[in-house]
Protein backbone atom coordinates (compact mmCIF):
# COMPACT_ATOMS: atom_id res chain seq x y z
CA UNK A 1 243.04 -86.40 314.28
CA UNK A 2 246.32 -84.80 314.79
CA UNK A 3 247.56 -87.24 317.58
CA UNK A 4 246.45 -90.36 315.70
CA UNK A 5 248.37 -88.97 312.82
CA UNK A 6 251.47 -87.51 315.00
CA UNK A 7 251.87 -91.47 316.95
CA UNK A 8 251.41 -93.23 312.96
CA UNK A 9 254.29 -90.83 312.22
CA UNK A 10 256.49 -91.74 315.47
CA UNK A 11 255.10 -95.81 315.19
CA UNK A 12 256.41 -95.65 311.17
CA UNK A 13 260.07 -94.13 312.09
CA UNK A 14 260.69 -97.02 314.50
CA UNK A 15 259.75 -99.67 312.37
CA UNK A 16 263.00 -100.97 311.20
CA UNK A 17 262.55 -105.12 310.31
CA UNK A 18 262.68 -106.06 313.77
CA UNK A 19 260.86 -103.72 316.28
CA UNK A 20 257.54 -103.81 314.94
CA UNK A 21 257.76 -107.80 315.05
CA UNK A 22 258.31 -107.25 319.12
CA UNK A 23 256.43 -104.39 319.86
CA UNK A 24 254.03 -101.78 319.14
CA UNK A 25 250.71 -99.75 319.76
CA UNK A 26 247.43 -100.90 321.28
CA UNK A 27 244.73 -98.83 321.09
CA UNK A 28 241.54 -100.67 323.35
CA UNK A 29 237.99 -100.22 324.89
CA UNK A 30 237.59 -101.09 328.52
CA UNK A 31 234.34 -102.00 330.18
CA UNK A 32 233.90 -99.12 332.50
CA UNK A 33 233.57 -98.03 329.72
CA UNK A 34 236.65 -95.99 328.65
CA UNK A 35 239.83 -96.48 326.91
CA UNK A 36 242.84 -98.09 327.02
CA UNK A 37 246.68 -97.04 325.18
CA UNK A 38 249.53 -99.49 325.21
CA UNK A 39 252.76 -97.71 323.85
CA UNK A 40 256.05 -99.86 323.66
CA UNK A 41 259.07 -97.24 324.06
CA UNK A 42 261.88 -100.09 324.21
CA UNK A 43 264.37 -99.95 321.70
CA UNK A 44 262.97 -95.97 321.08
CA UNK A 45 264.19 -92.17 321.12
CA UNK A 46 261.65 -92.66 323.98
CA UNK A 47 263.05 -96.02 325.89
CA UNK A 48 263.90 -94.93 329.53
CA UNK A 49 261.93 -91.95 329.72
CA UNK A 50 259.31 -92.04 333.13
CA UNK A 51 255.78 -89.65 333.14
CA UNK A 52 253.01 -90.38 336.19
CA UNK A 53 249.75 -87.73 335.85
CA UNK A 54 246.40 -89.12 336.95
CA UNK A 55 243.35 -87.05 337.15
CA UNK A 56 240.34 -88.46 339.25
CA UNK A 57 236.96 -86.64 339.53
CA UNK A 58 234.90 -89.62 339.34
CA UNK A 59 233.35 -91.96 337.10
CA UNK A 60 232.68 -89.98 333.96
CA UNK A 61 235.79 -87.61 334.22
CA UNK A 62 239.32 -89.82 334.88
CA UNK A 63 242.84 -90.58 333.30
CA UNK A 64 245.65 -92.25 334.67
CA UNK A 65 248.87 -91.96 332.71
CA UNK A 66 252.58 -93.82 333.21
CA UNK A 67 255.18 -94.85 331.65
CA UNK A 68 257.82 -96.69 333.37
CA UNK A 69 260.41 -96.59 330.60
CA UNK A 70 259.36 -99.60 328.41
CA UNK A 71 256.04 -99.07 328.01
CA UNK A 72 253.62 -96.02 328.04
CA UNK A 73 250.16 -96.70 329.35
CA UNK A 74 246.88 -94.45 329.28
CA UNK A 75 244.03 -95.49 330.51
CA UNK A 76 240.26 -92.83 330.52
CA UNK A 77 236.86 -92.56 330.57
CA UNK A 78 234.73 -92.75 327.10
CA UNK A 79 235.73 -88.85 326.73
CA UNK A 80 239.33 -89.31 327.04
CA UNK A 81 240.77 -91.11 324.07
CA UNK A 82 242.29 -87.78 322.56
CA UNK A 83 243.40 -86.35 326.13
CA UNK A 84 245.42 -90.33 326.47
CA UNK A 85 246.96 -89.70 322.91
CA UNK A 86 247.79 -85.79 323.22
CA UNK A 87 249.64 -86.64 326.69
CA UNK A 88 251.42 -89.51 324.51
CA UNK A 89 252.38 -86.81 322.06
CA UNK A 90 253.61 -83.85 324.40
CA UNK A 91 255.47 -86.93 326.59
CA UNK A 92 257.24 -87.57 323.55
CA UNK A 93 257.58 -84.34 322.41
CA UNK A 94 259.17 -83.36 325.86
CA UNK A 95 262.02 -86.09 325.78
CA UNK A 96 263.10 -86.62 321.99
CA UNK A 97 265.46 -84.10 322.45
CA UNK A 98 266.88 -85.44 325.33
CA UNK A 99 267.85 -89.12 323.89
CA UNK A 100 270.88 -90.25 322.99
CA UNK A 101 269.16 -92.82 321.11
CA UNK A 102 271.02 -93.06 317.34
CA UNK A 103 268.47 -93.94 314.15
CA UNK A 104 270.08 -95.37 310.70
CA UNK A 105 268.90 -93.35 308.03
CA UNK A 106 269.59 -94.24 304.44
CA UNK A 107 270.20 -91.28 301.77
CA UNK A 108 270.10 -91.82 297.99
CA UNK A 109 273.65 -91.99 296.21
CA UNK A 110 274.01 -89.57 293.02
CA UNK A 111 273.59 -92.15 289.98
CA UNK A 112 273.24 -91.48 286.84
CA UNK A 113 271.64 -94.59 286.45
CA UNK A 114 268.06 -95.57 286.76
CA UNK A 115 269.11 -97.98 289.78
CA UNK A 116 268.13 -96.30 293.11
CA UNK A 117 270.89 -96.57 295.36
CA UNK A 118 271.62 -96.19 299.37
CA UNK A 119 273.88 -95.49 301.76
CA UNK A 120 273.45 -95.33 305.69
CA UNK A 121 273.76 -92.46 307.75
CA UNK A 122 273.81 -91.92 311.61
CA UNK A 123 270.74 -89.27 312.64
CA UNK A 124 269.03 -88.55 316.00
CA UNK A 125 264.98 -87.61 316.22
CA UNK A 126 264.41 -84.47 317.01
CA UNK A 127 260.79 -84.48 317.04
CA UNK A 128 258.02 -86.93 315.68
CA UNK A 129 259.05 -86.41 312.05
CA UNK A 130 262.33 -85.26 311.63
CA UNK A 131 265.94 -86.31 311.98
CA UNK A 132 269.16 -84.31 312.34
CA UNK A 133 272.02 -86.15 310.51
CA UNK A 134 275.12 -87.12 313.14
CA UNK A 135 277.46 -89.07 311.49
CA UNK A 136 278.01 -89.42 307.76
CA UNK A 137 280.46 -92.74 307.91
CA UNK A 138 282.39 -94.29 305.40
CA UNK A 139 280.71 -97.27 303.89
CA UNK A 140 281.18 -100.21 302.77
CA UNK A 141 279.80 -101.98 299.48
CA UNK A 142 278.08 -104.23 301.65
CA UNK A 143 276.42 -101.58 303.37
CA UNK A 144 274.70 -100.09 300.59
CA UNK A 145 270.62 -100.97 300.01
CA UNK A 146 268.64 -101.22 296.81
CA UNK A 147 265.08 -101.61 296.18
CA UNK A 148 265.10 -105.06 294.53
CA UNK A 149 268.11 -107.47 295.43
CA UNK A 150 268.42 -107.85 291.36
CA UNK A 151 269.34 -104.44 291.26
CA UNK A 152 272.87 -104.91 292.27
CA UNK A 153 273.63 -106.83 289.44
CA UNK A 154 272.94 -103.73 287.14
CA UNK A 155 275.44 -101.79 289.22
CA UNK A 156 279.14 -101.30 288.15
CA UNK A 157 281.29 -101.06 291.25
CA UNK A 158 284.18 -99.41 290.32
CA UNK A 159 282.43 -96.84 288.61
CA UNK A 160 279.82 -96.30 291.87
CA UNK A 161 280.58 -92.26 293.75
CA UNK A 162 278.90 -92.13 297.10
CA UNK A 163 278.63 -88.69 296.91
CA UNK A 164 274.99 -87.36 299.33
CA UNK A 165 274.18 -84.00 298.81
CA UNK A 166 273.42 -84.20 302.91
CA UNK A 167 275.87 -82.70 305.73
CA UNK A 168 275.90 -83.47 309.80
CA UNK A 169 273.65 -81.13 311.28
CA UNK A 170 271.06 -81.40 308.63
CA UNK A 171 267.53 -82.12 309.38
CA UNK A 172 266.02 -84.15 307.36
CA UNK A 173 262.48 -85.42 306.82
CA UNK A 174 262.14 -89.95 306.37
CA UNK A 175 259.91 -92.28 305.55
CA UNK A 176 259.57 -95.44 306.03
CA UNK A 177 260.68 -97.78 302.50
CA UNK A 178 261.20 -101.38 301.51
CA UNK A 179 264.16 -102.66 300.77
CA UNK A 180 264.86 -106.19 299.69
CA UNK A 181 265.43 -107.06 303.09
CA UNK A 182 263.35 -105.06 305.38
CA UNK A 183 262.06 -102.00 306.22
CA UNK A 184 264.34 -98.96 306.62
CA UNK A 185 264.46 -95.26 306.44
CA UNK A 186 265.22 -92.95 303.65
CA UNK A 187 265.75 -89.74 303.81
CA UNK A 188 263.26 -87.65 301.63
């Protein structure tokens, strides 16, 4: 269960309003019988990144894994749904680090108000679960998120500090929230 749990973890973080729409996972039976793992890396930490391992010792013992940069693909016999999804997760494991690939990641503004406000923040993966913070920039009203669109009516913009208590080079943990508009990260 660790791999399903690991790639729900990496398929959360890079749902962000759009990607998810477009692309995705696909988890299938095929009729030899076996399995079959579609994993869309565009517009990911993982987009560009290659990996080509088969194994091939006949009908009841096979694998054949690629990725080609936009999409990873596994395909096994019955036994080899875990072995698909544990290459998937050391694949992606191997080449977080090495992406230049920039998240937005929204941190919680010190209010003393019961209003739950945002701001964004620039952080790169560094593994399935976990960001480090890159850029802290300045922000604009209009960049700031709250839970329910009616919320910014209760706020009092002159008075608003957008003090974080986060620094670059943190790592952080996020999860996936809605905003009024879409889905985005916070930082927990």
């Amino acid at each position: 269960m660790k791999n399903i749990e690991a790639i729900q973890e990496w398929f959360k973080l890079q749902c962000n309003g759009d990607w998810e729409h477009e692309y995705g996972v696909k988890i299938q039976t095929i009729n030899n019988p076996g399995w079959n793992v579609h994993i869309d890396l565009s517009d990911t930490v993982l987009d560009g990144f290659k990996i080509d391992e088969n194994l091939d010792n006949g009908d009841r013992d096979w694998f054949f894994i690629q990725s080609d940069g936009k999409v990873f693909s596994g395909s096994g016999d019955s036994n080899k749904l875990n072995t698909i999804l544990d290459k998937f997760v050391t694949f992606a494991l191997d080449n977080i680090g090495k992406s230049d690939c920039v998240y937005t990641v929204y941190a919680r503004i010190n209010l003393p108000s019961n209003v739950e406000v945002f701001r964004p923040l620039e952080a790169k993966m560094i593994d399935l679960s976990s960001f480090e913070i890159v850029s802290i920039p300045d922000v604009n009203f209009k960049d700031l998120k709250v839970l329910n669109i009616d919320d910014f009516e209760k706020l009092d913009f002159t008075k608003l500090n957008l003090d974080i208590n986060f620094n670059i080079s943190d790592n952080v943990k996020c999860d996936l929230i809605y905003f009024y508009d879409h889905p985005s990260l916070i930082i927990l």
